[in-house]
Protein backbone atom coordinates (compact mmCIF):
# COMPACT_ATOMS: atom_id res chain seq x y z
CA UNK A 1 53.26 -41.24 46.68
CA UNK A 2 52.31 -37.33 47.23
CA UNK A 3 50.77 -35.51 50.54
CA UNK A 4 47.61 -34.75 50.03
CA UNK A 5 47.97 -31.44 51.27
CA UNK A 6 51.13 -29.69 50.31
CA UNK A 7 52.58 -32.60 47.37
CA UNK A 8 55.36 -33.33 48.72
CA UNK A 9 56.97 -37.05 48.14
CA UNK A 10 56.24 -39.50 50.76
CA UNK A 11 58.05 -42.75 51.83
CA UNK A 12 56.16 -45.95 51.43
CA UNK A 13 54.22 -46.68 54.47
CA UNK A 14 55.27 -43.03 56.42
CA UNK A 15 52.45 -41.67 58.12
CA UNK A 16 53.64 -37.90 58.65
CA UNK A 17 54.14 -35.89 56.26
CA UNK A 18 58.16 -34.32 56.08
CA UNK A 19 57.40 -30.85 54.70
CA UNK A 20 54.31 -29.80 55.99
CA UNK A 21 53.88 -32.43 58.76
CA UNK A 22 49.97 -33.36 58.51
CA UNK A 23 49.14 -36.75 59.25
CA UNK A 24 48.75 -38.50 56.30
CA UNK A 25 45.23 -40.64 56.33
CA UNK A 26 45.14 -41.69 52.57
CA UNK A 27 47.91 -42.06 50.27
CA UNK A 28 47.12 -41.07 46.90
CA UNK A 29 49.20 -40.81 44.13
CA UNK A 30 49.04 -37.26 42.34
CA UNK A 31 50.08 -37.12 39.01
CA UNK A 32 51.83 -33.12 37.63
CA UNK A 33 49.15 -31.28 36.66
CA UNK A 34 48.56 -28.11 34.95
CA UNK A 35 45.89 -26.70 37.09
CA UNK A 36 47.57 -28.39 40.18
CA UNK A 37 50.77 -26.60 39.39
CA UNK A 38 49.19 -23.11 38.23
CA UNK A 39 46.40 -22.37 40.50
CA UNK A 40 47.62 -20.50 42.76
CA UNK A 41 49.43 -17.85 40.57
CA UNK A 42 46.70 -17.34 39.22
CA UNK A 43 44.96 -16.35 41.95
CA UNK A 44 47.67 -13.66 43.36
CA UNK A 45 47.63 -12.65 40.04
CA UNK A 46 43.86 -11.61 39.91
CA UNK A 47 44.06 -10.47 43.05
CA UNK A 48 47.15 -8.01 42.34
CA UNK A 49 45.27 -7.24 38.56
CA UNK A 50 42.07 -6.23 41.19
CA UNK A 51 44.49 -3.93 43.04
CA UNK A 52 45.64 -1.99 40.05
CA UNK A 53 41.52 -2.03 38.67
CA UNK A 54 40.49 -0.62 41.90
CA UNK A 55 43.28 2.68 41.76
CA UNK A 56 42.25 2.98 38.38
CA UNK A 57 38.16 3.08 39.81
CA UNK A 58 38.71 5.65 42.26
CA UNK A 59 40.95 7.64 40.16
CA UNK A 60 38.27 7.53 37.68
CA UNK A 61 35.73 8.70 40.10
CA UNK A 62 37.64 11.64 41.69
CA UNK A 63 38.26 12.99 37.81
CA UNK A 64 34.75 12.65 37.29
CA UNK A 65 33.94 14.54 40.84
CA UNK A 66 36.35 17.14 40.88
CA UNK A 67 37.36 17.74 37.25
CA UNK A 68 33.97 17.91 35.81
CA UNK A 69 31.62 18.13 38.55
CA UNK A 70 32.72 21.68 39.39
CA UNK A 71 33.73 20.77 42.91
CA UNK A 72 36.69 23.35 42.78
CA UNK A 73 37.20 26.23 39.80
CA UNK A 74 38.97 25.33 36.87
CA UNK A 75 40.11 28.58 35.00
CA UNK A 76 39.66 27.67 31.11
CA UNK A 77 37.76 24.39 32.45
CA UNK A 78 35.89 22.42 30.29
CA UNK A 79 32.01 24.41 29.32
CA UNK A 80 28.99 23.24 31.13
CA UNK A 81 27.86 21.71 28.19
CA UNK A 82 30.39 18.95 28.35
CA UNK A 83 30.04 18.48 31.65
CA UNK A 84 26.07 17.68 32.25
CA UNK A 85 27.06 13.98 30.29
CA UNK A 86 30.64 13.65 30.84
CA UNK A 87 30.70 13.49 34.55
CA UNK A 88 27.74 10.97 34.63
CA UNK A 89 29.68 8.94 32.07
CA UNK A 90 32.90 8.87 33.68
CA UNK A 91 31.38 7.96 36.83
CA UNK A 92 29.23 4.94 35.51
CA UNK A 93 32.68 3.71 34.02
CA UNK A 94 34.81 4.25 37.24
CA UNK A 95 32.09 2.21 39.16
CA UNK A 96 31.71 -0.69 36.55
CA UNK A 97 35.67 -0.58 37.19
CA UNK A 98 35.02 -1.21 40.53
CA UNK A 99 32.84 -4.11 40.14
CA UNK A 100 35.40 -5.95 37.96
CA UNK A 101 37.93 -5.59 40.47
CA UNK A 102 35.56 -6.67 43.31
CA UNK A 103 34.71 -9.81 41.04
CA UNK A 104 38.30 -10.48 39.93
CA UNK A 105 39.39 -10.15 43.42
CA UNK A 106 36.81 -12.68 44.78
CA UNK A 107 37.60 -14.65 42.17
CA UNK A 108 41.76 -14.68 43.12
CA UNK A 109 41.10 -15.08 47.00
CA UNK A 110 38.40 -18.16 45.91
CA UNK A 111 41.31 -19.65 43.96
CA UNK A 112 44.15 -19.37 46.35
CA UNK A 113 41.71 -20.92 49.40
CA UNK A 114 40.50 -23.51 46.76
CA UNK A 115 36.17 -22.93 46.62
CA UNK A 116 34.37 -24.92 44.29
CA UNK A 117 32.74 -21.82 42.98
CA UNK A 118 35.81 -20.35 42.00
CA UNK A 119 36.73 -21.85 39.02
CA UNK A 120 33.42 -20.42 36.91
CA UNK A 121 33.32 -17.22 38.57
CA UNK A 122 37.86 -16.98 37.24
CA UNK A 123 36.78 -18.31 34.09
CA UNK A 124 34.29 -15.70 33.81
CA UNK A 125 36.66 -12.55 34.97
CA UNK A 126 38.72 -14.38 32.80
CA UNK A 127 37.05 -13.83 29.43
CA UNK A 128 36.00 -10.50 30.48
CA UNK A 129 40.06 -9.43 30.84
CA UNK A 130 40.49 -10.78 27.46
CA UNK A 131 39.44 -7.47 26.29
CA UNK A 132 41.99 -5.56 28.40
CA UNK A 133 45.00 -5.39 26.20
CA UNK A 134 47.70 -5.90 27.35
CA UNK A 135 47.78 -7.10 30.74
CA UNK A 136 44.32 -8.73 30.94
CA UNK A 137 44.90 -10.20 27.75
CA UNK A 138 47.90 -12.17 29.27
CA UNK A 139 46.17 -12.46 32.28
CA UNK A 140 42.97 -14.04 31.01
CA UNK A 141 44.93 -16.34 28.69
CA UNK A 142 46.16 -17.45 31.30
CA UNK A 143 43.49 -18.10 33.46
CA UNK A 144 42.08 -19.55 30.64
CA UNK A 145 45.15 -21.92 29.62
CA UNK A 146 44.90 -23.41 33.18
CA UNK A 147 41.42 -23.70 34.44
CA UNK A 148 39.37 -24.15 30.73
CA UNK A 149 40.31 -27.64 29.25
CA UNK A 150 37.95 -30.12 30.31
CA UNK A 151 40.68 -32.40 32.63
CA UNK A 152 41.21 -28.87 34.58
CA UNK A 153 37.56 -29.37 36.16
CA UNK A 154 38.39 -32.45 37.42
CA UNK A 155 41.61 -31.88 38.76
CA UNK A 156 40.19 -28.58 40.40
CA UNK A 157 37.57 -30.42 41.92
CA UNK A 158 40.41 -32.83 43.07
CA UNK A 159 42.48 -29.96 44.70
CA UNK A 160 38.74 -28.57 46.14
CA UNK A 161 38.32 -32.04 48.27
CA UNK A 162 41.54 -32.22 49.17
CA UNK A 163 41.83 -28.78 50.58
């Protein structure tokens, strides 16, 4: 017999649990699971992947305003010509940067405070990442490896009601 709330082992017929000390109303009996065991790395992991996807945004954006919009003089700078599409470009890209971070951090913090909704929109980030080599490729392997399989929705929704 497992807490509900934290999974630690409970005594037959103990009403409190030891390691987190919530009253125990319903006794259920929690098998190991994958997505019970994994969910939450996954989440600090999008979340610190989001961190290093949101430096990379604003770097992104301040090379597009500075470097090529003509904020300060360059000597030898890059011709006019280069700039009228470049600066657009790289600004598009820095924002769109942005947005996956925003999305893969919603994603983490819906993990790690167990939302329903969370599990598509990780999934999602998830396959999107794939394309990142080499970090996102681990990281949305992972994501994938623990929150795909079909069992994984129905433990998630498990860990969702228990929460």
């Amino acid at each position: 017999m497992f807490c509900d709330q934290c999974g630690a082992q409970l005594q037959g017929g103990q009403r409190q649990c030891g390691r987190c000390g919530k009253t125990v109303l319903g006794l259920m009996e929690l098998r190991r699971s994958r997505v019970r065991d994994h969910v939450r790395l996954v989440g600090i992991l999008w979340m610190a992947y989001s961190a290093l996807h949101v430096v990379a945004g604003v770097v992104l954006i301040i090379v597009a305003q500075v470097i090529f919009g003509r904020v300060i003089h360059i000597p030898n700078g890059p011709p006019p010509e280069v700039t009228v599409w470049l600066r657009p470009l790289l600004s598009v890209i820095g924002w769109l940067v942005l947005a996956k971070a925003a999305a893969g951090f919603f994603a983490g913090w819906g993990l790690l405070q167990r939302e329903e909704w969370a599990r598509v929109v990780a999934l999602v980030v998830g396959f999107v990442a794939l394309l990142n080599v080499p970090l996102g490729t681990a990281l949305g392997v992972y994501t994938l490896w623990v929150l795909l399989p079909t069992q994984s929705d129905d433990e998630y929704k498990a860990l969702t009601q228990a929460a």
